[in-house]
PDB file of N, CA and C in Angstrom:
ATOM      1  N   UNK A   1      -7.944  26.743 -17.723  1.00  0.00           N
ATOM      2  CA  UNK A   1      -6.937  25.779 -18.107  1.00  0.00           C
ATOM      3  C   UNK A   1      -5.552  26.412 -18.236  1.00  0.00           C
ATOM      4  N   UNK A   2      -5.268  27.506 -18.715  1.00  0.00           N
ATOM      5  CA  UNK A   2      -4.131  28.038 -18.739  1.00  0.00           C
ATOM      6  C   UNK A   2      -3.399  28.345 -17.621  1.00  0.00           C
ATOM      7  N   UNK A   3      -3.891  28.425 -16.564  1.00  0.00           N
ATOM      8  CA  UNK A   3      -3.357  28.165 -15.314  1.00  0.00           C
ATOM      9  C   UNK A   3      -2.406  26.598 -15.119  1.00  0.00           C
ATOM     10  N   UNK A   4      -3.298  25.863 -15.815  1.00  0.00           N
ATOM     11  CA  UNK A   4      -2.610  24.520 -15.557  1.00  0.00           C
ATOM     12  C   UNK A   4      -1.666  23.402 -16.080  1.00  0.00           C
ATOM     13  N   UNK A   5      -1.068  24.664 -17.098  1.00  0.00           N
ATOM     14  CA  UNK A   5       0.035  24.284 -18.744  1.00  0.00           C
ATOM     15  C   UNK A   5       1.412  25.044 -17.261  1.00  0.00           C
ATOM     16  N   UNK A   6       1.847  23.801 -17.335  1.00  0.00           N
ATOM     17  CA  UNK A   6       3.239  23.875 -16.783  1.00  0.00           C
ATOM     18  C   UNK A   6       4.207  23.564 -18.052  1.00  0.00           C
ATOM     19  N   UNK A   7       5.173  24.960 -17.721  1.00  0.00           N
ATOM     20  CA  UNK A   7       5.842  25.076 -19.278  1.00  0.00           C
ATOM     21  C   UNK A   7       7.029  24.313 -18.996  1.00  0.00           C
ATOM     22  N   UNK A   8       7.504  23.353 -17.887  1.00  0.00           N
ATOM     23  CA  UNK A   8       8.396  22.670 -17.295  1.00  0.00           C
ATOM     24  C   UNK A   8       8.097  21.586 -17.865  1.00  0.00           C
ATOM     25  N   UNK A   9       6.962  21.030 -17.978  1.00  0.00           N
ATOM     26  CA  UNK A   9       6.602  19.770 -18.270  1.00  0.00           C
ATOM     27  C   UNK A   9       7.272  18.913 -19.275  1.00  0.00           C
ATOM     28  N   UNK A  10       7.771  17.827 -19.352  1.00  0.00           N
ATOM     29  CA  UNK A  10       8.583  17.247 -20.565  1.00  0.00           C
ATOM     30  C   UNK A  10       7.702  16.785 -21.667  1.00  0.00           C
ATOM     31  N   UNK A  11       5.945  16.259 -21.176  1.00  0.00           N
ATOM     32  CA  UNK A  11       5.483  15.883 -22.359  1.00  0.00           C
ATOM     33  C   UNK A  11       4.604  16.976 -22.813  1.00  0.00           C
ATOM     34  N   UNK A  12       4.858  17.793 -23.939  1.00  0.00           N
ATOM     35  CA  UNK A  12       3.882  18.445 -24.980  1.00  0.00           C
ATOM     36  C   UNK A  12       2.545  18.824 -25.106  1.00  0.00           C
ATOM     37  N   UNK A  13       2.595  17.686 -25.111  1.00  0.00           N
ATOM     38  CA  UNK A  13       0.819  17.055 -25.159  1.00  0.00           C
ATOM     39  C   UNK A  13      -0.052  17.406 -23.913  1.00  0.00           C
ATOM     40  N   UNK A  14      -1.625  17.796 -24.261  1.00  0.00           N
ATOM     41  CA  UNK A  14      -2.315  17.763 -23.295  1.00  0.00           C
ATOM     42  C   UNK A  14      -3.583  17.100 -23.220  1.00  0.00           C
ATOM     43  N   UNK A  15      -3.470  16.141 -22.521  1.00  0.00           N
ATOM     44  CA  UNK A  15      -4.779  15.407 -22.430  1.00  0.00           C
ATOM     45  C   UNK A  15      -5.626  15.787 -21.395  1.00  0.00           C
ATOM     46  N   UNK A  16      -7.260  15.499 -22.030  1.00  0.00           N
ATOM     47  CA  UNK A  16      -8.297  16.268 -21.472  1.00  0.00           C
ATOM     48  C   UNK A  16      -9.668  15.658 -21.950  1.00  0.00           C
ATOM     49  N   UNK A  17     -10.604  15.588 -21.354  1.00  0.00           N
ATOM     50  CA  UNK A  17     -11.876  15.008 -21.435  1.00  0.00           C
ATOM     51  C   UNK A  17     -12.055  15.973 -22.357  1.00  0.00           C
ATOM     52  N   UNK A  18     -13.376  15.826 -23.284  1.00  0.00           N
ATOM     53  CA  UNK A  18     -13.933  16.344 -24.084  1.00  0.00           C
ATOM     54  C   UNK A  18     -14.745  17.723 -23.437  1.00  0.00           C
ATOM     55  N   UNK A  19     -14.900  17.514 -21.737  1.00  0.00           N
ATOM     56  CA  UNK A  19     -15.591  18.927 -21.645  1.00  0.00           C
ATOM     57  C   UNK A  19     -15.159  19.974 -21.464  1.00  0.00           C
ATOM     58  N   UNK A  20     -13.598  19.341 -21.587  1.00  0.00           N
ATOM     59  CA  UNK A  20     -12.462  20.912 -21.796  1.00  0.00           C
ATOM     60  C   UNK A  20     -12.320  21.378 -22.994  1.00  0.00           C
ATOM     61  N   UNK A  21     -12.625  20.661 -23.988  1.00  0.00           N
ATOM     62  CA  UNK A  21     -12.777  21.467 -25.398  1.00  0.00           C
ATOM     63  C   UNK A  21     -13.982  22.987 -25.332  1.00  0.00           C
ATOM     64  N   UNK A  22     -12.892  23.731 -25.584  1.00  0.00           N
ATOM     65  CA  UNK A  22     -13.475  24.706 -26.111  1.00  0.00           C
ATOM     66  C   UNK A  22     -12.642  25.597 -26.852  1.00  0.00           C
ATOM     67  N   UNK A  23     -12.999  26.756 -27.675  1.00  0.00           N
ATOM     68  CA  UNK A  23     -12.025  27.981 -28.457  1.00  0.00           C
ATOM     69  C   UNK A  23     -10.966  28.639 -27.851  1.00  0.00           C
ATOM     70  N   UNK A  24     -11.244  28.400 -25.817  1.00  0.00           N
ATOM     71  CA  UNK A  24     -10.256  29.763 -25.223  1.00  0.00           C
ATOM     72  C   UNK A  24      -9.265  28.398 -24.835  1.00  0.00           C
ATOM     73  N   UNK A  25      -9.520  27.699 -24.034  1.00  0.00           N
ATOM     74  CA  UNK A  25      -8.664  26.686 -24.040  1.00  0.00           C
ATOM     75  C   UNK A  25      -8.043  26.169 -25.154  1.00  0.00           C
ATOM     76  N   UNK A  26      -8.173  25.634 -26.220  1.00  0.00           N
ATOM     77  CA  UNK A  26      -7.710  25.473 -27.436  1.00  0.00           C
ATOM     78  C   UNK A  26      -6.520  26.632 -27.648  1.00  0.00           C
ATOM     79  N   UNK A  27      -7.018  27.452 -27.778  1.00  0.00           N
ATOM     80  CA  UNK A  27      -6.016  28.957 -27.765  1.00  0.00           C
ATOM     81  C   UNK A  27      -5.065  29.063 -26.594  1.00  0.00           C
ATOM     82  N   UNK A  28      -5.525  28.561 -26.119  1.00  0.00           N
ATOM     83  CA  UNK A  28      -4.593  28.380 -24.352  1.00  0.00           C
ATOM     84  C   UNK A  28      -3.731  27.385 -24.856  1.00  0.00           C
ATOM     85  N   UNK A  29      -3.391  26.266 -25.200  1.00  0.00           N
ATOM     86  CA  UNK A  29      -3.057  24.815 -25.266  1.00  0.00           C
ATOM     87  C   UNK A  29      -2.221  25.184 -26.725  1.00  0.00           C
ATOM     88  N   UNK A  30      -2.392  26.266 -27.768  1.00  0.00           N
ATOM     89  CA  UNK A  30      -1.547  26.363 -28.687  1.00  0.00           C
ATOM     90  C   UNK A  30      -0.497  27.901 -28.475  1.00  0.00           C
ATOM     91  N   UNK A  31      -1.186  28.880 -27.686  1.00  0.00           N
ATOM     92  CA  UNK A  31      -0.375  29.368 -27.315  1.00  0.00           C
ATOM     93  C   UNK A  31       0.709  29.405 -26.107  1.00  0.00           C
ATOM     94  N   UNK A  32       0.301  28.586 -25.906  1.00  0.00           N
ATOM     95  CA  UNK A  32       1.486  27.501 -24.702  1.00  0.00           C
ATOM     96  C   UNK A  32       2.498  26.866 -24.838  1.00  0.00           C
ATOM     97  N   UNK A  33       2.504  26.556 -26.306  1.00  0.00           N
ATOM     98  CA  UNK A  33       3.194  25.470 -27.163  1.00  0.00           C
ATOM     99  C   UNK A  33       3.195  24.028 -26.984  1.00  0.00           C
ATOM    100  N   UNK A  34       1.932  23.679 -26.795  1.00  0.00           N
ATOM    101  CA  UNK A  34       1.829  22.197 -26.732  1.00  0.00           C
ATOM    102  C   UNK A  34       0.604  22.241 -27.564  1.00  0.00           C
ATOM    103  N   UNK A  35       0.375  20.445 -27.809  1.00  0.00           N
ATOM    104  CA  UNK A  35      -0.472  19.948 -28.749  1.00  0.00           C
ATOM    105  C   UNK A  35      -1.595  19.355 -27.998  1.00  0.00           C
ATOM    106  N   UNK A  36      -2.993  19.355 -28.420  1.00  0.00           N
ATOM    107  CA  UNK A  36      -4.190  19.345 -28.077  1.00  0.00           C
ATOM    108  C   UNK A  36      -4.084  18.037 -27.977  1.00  0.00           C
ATOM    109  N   UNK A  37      -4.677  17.420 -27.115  1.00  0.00           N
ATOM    110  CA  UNK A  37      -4.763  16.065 -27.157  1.00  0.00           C
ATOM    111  C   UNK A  37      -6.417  15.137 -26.870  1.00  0.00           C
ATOM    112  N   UNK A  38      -6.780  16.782 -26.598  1.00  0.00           N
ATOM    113  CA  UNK A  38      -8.698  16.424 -25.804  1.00  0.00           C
ATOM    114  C   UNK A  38      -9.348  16.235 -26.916  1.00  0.00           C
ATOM    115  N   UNK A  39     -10.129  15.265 -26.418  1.00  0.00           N
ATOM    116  CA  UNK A  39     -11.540  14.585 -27.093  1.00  0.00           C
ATOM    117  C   UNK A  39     -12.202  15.724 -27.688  1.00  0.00           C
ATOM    118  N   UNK A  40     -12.605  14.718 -29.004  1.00  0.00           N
ATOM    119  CA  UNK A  40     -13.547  15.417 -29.939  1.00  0.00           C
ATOM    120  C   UNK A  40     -15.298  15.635 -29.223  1.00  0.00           C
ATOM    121  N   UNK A  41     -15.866  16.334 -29.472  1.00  0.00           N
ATOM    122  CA  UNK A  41     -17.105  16.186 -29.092  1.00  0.00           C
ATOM    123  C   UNK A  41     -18.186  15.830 -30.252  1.00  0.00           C
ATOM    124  N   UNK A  42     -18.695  15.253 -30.349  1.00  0.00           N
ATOM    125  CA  UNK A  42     -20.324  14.661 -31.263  1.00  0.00           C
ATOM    126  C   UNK A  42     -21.047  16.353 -31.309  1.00  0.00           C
ATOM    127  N   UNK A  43     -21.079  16.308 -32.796  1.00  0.00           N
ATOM    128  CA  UNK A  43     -21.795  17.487 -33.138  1.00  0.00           C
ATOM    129  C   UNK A  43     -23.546  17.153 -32.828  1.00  0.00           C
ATOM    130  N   UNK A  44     -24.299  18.786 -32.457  1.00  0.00           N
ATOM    131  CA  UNK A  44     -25.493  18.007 -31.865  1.00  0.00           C
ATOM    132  C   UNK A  44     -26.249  17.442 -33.516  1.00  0.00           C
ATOM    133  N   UNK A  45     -26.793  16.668 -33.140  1.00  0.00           N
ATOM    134  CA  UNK A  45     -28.115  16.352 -34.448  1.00  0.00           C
ATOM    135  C   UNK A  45     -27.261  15.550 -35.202  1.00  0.00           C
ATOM    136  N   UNK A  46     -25.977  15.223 -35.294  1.00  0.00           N
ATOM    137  CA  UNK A  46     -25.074  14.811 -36.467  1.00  0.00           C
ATOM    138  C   UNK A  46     -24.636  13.724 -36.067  1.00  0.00           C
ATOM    139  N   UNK A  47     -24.180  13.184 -36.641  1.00  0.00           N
ATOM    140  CA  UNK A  47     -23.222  11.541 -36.390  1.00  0.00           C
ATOM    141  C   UNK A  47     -21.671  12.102 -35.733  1.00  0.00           C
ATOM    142  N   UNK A  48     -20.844  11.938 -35.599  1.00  0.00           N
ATOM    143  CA  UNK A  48     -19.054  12.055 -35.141  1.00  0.00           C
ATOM    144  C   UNK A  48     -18.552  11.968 -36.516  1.00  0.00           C
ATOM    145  N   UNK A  49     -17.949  12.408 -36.950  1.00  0.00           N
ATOM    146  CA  UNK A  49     -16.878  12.352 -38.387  1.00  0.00           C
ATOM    147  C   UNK A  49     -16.375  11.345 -38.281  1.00  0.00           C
ATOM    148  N   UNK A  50     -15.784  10.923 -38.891  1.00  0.00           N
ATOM    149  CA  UNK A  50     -14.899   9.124 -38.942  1.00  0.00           C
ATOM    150  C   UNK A  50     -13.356   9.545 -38.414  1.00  0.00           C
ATOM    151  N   UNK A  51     -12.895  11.182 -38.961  1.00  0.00           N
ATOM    152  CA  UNK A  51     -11.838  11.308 -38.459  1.00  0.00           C
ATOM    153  C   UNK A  51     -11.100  11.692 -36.645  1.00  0.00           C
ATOM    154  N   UNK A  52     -12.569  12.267 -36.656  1.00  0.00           N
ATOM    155  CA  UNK A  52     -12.860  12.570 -34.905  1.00  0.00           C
ATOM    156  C   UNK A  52     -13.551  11.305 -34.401  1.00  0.00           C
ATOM    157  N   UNK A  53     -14.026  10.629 -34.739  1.00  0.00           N
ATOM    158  CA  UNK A  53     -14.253   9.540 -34.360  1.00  0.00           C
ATOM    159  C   UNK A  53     -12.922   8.480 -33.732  1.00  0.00           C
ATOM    160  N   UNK A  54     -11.938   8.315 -34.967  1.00  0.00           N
ATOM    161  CA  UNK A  54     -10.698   7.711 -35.057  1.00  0.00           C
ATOM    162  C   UNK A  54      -9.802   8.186 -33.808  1.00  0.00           C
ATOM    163  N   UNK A  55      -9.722   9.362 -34.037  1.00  0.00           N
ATOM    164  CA  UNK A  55      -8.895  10.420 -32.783  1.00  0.00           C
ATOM    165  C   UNK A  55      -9.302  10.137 -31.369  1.00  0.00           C
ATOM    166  N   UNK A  56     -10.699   9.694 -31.617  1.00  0.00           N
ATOM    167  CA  UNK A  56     -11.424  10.094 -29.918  1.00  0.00           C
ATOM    168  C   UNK A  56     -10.944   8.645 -29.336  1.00  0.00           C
ATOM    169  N   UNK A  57     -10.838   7.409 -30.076  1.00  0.00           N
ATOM    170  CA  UNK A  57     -10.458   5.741 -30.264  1.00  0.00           C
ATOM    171  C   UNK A  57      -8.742   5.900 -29.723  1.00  0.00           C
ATOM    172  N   UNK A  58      -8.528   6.590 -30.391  1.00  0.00           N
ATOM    173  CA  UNK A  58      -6.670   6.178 -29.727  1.00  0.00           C
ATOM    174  C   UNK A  58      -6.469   7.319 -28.735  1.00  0.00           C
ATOM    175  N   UNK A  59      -7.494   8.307 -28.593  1.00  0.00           N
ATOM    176  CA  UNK A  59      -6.780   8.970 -27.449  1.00  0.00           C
ATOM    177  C   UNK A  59      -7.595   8.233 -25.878  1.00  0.00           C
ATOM    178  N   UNK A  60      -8.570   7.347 -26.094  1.00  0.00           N
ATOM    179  CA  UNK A  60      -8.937   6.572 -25.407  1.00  0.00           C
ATOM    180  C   UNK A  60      -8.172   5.524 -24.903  1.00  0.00           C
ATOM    181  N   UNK A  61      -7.417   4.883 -26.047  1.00  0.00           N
ATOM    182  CA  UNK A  61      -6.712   3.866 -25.482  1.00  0.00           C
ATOM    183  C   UNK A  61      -5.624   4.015 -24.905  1.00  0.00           C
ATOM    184  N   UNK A  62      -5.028   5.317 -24.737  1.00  0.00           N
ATOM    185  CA  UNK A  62      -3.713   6.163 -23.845  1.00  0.00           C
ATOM    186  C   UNK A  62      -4.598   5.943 -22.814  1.00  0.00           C
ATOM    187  N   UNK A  63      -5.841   6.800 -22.514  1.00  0.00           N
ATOM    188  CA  UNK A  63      -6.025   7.502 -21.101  1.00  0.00           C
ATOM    189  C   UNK A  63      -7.028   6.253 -20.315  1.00  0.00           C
ATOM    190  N   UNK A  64      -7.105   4.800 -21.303  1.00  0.00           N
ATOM    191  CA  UNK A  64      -7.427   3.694 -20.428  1.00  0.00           C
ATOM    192  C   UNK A  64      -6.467   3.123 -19.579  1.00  0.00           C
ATOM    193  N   UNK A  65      -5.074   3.509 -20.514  1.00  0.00           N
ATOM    194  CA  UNK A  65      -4.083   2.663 -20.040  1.00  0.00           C
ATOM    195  C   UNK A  65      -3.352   3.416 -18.307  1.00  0.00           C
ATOM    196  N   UNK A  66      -3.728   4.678 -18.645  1.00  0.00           N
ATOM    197  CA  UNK A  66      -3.332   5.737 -17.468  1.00  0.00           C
ATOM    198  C   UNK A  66      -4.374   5.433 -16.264  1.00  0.00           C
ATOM    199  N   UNK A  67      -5.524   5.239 -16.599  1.00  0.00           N
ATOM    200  CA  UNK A  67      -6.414   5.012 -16.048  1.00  0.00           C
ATOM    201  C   UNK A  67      -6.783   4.139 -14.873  1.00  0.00           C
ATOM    202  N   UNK A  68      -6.283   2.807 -15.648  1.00  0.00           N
ATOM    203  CA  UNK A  68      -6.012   1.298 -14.708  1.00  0.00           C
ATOM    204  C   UNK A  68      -4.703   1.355 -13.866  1.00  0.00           C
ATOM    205  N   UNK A  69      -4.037   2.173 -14.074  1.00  0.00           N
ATOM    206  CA  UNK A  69      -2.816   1.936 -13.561  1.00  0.00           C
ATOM    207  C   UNK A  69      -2.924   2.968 -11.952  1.00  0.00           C
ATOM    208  N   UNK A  70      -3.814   4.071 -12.061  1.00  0.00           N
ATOM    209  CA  UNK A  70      -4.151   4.533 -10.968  1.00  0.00           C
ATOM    210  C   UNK A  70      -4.868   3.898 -10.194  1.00  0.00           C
ATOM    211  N   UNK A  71      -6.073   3.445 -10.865  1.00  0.00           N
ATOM    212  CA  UNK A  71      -7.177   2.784 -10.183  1.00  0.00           C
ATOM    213  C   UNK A  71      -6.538   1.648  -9.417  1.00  0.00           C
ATOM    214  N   UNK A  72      -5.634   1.064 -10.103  1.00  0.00           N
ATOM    215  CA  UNK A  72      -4.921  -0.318  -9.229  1.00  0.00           C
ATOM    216  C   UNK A  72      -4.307   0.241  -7.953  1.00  0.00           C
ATOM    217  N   UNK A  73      -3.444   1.270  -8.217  1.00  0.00           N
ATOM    218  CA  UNK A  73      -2.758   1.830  -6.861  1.00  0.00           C
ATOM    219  C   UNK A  73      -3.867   2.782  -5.441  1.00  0.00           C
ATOM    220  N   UNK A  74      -4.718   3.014  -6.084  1.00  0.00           N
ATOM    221  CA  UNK A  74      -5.953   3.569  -5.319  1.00  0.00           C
ATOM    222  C   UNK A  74      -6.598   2.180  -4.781  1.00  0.00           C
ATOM    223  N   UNK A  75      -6.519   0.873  -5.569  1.00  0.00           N
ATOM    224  CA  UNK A  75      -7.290  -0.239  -5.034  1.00  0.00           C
ATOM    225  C   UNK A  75      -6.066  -1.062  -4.033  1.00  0.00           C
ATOM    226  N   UNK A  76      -4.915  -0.970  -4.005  1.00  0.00           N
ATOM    227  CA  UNK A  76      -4.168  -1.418  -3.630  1.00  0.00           C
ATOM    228  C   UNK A  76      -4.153  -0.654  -1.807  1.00  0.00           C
ATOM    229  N   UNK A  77      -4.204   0.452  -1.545  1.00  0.00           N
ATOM    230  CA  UNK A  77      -4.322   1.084  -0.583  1.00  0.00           C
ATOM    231  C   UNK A  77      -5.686   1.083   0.061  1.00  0.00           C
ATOM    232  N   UNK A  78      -6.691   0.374  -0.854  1.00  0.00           N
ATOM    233  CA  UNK A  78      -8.183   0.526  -0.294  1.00  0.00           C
ATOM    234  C   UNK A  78      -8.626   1.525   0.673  1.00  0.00           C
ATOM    235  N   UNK A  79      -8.359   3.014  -0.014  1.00  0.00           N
ATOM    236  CA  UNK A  79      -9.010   3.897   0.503  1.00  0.00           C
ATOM    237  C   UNK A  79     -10.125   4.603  -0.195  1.00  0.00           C
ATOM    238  N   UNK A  80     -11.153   4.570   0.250  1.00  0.00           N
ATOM    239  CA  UNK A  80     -12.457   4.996  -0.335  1.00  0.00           C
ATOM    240  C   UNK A  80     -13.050   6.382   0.873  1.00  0.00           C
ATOM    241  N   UNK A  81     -13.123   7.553   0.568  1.00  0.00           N
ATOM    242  CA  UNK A  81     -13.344   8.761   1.170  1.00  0.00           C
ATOM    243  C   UNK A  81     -14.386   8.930   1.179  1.00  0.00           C
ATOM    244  N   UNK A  82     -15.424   8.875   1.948  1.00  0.00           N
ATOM    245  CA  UNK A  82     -17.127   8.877   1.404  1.00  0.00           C
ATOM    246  C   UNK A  82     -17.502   9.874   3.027  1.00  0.00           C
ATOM    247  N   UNK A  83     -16.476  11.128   3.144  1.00  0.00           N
ATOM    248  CA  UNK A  83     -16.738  11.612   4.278  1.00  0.00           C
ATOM    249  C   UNK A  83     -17.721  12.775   4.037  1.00  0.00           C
ATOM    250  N   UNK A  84     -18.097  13.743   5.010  1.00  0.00           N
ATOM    251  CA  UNK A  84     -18.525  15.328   4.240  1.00  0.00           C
ATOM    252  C   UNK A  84     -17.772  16.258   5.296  1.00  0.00           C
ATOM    253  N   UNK A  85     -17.011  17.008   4.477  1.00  0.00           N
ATOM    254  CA  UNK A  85     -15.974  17.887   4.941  1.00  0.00           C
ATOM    255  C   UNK A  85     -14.683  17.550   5.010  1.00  0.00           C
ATOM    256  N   UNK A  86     -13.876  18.497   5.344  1.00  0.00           N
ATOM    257  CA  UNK A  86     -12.306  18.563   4.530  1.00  0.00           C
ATOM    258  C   UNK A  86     -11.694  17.845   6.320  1.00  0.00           C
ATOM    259  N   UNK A  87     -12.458  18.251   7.331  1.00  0.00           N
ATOM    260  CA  UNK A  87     -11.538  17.493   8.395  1.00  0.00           C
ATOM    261  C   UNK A  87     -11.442  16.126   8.669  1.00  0.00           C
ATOM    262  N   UNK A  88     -12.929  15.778   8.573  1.00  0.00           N
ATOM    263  CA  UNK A  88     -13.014  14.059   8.317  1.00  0.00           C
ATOM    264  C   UNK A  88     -12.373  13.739   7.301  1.00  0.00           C
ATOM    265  N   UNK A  89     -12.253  13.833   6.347  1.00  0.00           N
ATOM    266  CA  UNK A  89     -11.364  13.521   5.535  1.00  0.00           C
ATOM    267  C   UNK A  89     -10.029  13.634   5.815  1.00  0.00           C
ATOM    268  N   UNK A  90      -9.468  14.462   6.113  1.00  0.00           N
ATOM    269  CA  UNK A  90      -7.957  14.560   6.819  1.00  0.00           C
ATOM    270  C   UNK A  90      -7.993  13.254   7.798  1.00  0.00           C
ATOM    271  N   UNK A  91      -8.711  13.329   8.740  1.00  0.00           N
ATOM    272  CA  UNK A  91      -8.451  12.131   9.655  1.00  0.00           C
ATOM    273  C   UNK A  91      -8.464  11.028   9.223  1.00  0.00           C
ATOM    274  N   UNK A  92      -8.981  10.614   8.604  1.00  0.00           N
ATOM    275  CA  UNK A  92      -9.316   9.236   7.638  1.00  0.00           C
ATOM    276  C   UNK A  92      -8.033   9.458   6.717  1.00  0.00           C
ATOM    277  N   UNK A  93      -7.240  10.135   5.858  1.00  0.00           N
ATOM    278  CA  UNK A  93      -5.960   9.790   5.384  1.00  0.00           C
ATOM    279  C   UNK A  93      -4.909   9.545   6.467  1.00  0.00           C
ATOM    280  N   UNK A  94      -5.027  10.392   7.619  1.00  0.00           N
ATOM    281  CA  UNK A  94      -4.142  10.288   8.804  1.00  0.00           C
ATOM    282  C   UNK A  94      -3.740   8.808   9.309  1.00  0.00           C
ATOM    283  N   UNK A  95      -5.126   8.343   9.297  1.00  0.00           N
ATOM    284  CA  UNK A  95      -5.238   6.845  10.028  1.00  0.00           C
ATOM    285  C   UNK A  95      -4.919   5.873   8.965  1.00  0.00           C
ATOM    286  N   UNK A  96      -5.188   6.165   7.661  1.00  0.00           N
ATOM    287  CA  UNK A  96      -4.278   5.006   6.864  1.00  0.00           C
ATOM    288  C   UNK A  96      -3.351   5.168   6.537  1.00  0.00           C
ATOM    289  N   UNK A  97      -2.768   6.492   7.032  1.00  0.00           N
ATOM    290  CA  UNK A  97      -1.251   6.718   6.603  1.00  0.00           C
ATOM    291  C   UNK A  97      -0.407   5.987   8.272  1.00  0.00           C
ATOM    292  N   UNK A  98      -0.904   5.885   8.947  1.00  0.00           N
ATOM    293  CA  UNK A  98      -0.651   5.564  10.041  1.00  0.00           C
ATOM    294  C   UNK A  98      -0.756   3.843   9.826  1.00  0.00           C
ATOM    295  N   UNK A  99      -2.044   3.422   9.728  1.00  0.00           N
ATOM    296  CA  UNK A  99      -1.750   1.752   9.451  1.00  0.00           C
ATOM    297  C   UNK A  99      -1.038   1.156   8.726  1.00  0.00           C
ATOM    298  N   UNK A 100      -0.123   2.405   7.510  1.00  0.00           N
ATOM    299  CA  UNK A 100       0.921   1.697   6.815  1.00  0.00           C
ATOM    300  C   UNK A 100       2.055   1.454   7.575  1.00  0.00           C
ATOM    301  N   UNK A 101       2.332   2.056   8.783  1.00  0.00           N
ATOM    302  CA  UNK A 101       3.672   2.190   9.044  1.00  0.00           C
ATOM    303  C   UNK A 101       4.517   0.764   9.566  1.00  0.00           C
ATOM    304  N   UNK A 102       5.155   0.136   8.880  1.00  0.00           N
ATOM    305  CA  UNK A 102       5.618  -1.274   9.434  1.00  0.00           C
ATOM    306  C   UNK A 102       5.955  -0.888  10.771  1.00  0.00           C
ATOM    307  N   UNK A 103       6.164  -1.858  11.821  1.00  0.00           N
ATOM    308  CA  UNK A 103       7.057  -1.817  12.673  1.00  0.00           C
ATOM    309  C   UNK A 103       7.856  -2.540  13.332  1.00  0.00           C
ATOM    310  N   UNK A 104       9.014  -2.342  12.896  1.00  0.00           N
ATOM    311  CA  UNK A 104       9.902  -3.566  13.268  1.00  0.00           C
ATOM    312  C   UNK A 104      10.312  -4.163  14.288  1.00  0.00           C
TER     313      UNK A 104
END
């Protein structure tokens, strides 16, 4: 992860699924100078705390809202990649980058 803290960045914050929580990342993400923003994880055998519980609830409702707003522009272009390998795939962006092109 520390590879991927751009110190350019304007927002602070780093949001992250819960399976990026861990101690070196954490340490990565504060010695970076930004604020943790990744999901709590469910302790095993235990219930979620009410306060990690609370946290995991509103950092959900950010990364729903980020969420739909891609998914719409990914549904808007109706491209679905279901190739195997990196060249079929190239060709298949080629050709819908190509069917966008108006022509006047």
């Amino acid at each position: 992860m520390p590879g991927l803290l751009n110190r350019y960045a304007f927002d602070r914050r780093v949001w992250a699924d819960s399976s990026y929580r861990s101690k070196a990342n954490e340490a990565a993400i504060t010695a970076a100078g930004r604020r943790s923003m990744v999901h709590f994880r469910k302790p095993k055998g235990r219930p979620m705390p009410g306060p990690h519980q609370r946290a995991n609830r509103a950092r959900s409702a950010v990364r729903l809202a980020v969420e739909h707003v891609v998914a719409e522009q990914k549904a808007r272009i109706r491209l679905f990649i279901r190739t195997t390998g990196l060249a079929r795939a190239t060709v298949k962006i080629g050709l819908a980058n190509l069917s966008s092109i108006s022509v006047a």
